[in-house]
N, C-alpha and C. Protein backbone atom coordinates (compact mmCIF):
# COMPACT_ATOMS: atom_id res chain seq x y z
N UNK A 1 26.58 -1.00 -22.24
CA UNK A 1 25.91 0.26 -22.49
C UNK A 1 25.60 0.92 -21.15
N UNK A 2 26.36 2.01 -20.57
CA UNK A 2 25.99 3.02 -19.98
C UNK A 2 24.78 3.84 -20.09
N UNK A 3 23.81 3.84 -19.21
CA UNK A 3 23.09 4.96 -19.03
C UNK A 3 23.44 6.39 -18.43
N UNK A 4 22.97 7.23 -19.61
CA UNK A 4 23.79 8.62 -19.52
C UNK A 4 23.43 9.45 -17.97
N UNK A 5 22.13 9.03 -17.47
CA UNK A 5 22.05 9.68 -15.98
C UNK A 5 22.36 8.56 -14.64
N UNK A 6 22.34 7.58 -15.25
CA UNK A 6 23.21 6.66 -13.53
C UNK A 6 23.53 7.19 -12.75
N UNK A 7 23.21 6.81 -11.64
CA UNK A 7 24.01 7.81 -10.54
C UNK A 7 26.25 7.31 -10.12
N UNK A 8 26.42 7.91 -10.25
CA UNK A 8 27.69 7.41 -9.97
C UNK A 8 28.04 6.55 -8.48
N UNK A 9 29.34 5.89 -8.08
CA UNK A 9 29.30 4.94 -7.46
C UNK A 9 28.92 5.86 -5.99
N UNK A 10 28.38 5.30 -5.19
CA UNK A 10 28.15 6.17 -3.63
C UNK A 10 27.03 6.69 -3.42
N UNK A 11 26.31 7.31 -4.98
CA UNK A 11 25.57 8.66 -4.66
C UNK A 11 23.99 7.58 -4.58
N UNK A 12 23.30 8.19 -3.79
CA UNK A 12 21.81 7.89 -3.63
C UNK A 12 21.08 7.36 -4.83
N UNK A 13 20.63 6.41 -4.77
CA UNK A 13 19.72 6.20 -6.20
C UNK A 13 18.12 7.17 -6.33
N UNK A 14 18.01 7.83 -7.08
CA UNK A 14 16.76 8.77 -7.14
C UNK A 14 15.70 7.58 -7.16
N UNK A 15 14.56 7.99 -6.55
CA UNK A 15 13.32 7.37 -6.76
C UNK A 15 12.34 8.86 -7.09
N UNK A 16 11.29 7.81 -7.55
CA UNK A 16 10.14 9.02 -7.79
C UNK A 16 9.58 9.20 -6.00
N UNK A 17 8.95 10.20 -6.20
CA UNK A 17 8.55 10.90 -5.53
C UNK A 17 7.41 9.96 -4.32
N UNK A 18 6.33 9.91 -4.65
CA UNK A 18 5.72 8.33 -4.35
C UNK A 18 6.06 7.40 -3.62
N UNK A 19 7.15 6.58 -4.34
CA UNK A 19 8.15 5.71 -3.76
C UNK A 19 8.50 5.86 -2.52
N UNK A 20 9.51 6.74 -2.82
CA UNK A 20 10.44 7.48 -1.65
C UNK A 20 9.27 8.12 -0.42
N UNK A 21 8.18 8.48 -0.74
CA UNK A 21 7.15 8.69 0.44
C UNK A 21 6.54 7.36 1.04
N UNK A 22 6.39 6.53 0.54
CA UNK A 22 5.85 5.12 0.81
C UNK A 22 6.78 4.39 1.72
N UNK A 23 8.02 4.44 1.33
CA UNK A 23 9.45 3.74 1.93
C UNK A 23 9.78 4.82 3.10
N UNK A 24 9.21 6.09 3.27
CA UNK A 24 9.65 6.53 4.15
C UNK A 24 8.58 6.57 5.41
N UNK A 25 7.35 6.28 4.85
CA UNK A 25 6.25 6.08 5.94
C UNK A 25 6.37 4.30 6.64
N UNK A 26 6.79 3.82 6.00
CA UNK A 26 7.32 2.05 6.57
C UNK A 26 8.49 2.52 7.68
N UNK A 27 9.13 3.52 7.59
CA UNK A 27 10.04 3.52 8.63
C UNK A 27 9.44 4.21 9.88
N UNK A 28 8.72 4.74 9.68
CA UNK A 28 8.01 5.26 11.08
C UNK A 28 7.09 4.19 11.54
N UNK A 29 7.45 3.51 12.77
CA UNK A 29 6.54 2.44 13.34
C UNK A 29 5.07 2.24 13.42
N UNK A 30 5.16 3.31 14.27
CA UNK A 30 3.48 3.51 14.32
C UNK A 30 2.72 3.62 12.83
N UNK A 31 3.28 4.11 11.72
CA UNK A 31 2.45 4.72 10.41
C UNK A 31 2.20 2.97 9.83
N UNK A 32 3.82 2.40 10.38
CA UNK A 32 3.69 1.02 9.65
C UNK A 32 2.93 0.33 10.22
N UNK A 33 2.64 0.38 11.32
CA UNK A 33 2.09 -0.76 11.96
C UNK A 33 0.17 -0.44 11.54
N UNK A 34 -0.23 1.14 11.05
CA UNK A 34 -1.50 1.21 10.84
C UNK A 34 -1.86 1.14 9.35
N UNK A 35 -0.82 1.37 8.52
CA UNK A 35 -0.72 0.62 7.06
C UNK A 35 -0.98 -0.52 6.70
N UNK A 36 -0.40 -1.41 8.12
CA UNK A 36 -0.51 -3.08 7.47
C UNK A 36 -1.78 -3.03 8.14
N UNK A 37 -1.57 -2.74 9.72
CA UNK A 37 -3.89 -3.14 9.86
C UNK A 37 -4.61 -3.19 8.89
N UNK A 38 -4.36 -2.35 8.10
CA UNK A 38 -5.56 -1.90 7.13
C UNK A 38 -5.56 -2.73 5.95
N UNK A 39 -4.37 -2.80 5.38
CA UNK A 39 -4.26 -3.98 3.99
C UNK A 39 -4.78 -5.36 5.08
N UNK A 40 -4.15 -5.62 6.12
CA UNK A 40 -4.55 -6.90 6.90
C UNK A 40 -6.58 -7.04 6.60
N UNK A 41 -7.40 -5.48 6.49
CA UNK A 41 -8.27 -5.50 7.52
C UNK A 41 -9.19 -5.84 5.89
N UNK A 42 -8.44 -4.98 4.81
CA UNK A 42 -8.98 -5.13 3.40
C UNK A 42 -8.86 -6.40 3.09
N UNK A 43 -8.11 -7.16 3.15
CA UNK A 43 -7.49 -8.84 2.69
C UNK A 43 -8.99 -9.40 3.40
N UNK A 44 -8.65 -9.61 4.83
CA UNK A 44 -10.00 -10.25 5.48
C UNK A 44 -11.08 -9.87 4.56
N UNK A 45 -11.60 -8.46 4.45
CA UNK A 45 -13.13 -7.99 4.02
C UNK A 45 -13.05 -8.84 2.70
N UNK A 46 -12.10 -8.81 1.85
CA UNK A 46 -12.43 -9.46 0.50
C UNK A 46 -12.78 -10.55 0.10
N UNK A 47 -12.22 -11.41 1.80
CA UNK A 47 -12.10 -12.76 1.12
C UNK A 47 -13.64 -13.22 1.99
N UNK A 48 -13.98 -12.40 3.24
CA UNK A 48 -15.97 -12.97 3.66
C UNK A 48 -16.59 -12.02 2.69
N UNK A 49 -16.53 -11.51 1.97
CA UNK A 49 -17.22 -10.94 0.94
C UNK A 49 -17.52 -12.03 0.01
N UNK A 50 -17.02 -13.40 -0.02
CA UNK A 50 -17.17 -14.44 -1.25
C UNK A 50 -17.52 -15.57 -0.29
N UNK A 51 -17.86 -15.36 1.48
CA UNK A 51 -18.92 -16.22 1.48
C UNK A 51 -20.30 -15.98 1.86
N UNK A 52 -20.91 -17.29 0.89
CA UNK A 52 -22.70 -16.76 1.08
C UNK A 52 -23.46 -17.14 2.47
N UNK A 53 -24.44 -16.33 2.74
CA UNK A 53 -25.11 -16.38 3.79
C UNK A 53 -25.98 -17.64 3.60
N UNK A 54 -25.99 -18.58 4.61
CA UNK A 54 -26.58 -20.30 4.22
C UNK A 54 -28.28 -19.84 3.96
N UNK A 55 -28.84 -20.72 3.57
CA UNK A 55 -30.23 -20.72 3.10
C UNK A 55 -30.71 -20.04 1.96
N UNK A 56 -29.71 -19.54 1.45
CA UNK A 56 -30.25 -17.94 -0.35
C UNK A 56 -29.79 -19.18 -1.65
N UNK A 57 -30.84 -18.87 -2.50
CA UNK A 57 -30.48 -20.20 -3.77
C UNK A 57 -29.91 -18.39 -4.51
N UNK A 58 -28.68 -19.00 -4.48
CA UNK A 58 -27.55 -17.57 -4.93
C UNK A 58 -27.88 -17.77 -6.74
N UNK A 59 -28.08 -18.62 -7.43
CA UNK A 59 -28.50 -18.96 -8.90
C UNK A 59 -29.51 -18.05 -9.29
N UNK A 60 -30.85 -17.96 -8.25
CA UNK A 60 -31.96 -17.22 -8.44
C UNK A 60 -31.86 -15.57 -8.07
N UNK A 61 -30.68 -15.21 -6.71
CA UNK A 61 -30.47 -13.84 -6.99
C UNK A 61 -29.70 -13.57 -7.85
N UNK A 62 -28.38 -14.28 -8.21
CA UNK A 62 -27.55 -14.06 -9.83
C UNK A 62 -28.82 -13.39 -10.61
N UNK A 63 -29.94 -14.32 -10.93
CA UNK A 63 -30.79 -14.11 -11.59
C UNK A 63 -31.68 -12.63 -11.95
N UNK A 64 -31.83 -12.67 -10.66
CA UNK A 64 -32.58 -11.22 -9.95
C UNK A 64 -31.70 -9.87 -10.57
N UNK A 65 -30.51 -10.09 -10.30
CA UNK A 65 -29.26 -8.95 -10.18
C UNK A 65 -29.49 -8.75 -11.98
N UNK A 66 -29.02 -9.82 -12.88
CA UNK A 66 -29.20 -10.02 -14.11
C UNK A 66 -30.30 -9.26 -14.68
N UNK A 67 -31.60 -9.32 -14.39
CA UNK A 67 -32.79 -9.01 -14.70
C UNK A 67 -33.03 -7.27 -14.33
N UNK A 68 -32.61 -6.98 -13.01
CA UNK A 68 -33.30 -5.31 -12.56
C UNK A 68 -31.52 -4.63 -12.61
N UNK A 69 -31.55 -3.40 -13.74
CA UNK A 69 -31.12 -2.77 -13.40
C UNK A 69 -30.27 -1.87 -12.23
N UNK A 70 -30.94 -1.53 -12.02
CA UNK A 70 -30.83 -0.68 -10.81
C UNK A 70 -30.20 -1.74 -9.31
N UNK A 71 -30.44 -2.94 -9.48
CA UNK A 71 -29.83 -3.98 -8.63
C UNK A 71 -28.48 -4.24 -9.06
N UNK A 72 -28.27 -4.09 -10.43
CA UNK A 72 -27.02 -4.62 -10.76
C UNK A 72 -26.06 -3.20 -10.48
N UNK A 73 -26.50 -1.86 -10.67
CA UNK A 73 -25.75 -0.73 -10.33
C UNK A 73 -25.21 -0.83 -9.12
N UNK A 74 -26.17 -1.07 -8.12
CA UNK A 74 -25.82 -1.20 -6.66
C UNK A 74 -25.18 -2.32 -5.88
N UNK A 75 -24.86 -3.53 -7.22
CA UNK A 75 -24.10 -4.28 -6.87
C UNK A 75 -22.55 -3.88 -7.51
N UNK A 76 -23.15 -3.25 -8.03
CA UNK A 76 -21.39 -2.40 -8.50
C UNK A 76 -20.78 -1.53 -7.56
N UNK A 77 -21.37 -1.08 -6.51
CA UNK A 77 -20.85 -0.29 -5.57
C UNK A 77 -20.03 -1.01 -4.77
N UNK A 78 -20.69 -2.66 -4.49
CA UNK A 78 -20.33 -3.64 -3.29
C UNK A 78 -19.34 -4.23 -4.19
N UNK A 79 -19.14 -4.19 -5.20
CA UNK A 79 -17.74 -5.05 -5.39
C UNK A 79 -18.46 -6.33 -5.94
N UNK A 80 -19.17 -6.56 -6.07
CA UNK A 80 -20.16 -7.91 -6.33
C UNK A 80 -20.27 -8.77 -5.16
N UNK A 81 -20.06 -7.87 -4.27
CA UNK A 81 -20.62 -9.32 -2.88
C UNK A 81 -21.85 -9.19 -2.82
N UNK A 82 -22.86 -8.16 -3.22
CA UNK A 82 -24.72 -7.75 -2.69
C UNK A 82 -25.19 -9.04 -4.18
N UNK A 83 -24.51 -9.06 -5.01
CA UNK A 83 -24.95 -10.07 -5.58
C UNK A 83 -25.04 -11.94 -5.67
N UNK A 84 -24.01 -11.81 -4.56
CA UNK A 84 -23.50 -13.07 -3.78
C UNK A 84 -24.20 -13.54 -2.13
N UNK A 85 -24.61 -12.54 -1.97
CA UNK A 85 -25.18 -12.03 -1.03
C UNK A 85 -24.60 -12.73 0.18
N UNK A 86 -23.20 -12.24 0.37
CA UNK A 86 -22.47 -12.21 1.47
C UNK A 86 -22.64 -12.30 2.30
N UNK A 87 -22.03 -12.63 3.59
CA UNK A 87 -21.96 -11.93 5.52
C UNK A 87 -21.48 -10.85 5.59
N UNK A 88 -20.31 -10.71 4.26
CA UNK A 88 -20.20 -8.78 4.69
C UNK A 88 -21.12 -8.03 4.17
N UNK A 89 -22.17 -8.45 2.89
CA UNK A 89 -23.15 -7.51 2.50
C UNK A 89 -24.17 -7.15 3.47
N UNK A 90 -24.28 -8.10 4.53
CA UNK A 90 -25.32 -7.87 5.74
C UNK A 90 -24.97 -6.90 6.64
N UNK A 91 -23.33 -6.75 6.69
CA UNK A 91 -22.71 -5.66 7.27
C UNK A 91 -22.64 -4.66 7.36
N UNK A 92 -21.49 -4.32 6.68
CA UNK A 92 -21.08 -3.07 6.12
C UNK A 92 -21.60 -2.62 4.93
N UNK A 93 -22.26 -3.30 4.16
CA UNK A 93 -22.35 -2.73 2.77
C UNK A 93 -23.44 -2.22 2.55
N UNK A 94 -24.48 -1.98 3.21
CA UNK A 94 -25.38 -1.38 3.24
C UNK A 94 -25.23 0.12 3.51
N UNK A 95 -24.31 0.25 4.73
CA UNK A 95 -24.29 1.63 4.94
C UNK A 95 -23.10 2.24 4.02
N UNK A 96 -22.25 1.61 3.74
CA UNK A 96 -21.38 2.17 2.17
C UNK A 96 -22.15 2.37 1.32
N UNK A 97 -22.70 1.61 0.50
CA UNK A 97 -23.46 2.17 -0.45
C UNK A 97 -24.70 3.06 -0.42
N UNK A 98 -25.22 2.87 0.85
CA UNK A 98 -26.18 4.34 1.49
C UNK A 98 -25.19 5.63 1.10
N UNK A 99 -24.14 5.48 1.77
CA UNK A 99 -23.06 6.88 1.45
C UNK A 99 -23.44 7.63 0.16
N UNK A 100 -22.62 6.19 -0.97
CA UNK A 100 -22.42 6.41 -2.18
C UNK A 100 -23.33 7.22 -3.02
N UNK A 101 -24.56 6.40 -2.60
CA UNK A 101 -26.16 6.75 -3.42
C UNK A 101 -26.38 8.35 -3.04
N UNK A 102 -26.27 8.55 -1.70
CA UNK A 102 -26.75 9.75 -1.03
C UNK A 102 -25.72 11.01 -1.24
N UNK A 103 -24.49 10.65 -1.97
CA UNK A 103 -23.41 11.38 -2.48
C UNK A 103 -23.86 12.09 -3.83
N UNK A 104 -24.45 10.99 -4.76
CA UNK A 104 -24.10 11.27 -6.09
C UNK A 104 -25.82 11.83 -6.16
């Protein structure tokens, strides 16, 4: 079974639009090389985002987060690390979700 728009033998295969912008920013060095920093820089943040800062009984803030509202909203901003209470929540995530709050 033939598909009625195939491209014939030689001719370019169409991509969507998207695609073809994505595959064409990997070929410019520099764009690639600040694309991967960044997935590189997101990968890192996600994975100290899941460890806890030593000395917090993390059971009793679970607890906390569970109980107040308004704690559990603002742990929705962090991705659930302010409820884990991270080394990156001591970080960065304070002044992100300052943003957020002061946005909406």
């Amino acid at each position: 079974m033939v598909r009625q728009n195939a491209p014939a033998r030689g001719e370019p295969v169409s991509r969507p639009q998207l695609i073809q912008s994505m595959i064409d920013a990997m070929r410019v060095p520099e764009l690639r090389d600040k694309i991967l920093f960044t997935f590189a820089m997101l990968l890192i943040f996600r994975f100290v985002a899941h460890v806890p800062v030593p000395g917090v009984d993390t059971q009793a803030l679970a607890q906390a987060f569970r109980q107040q509202a308004l704690l559990g909203f603002l742990d929705l901003f962090s991705g659930g690390a302010l409820a884990n209470l991270s080394v990156a929540a001591l970080g960065v995530y304070p002044y992100i979700t300052s943003s957020i709050v002061m946005q909406i």
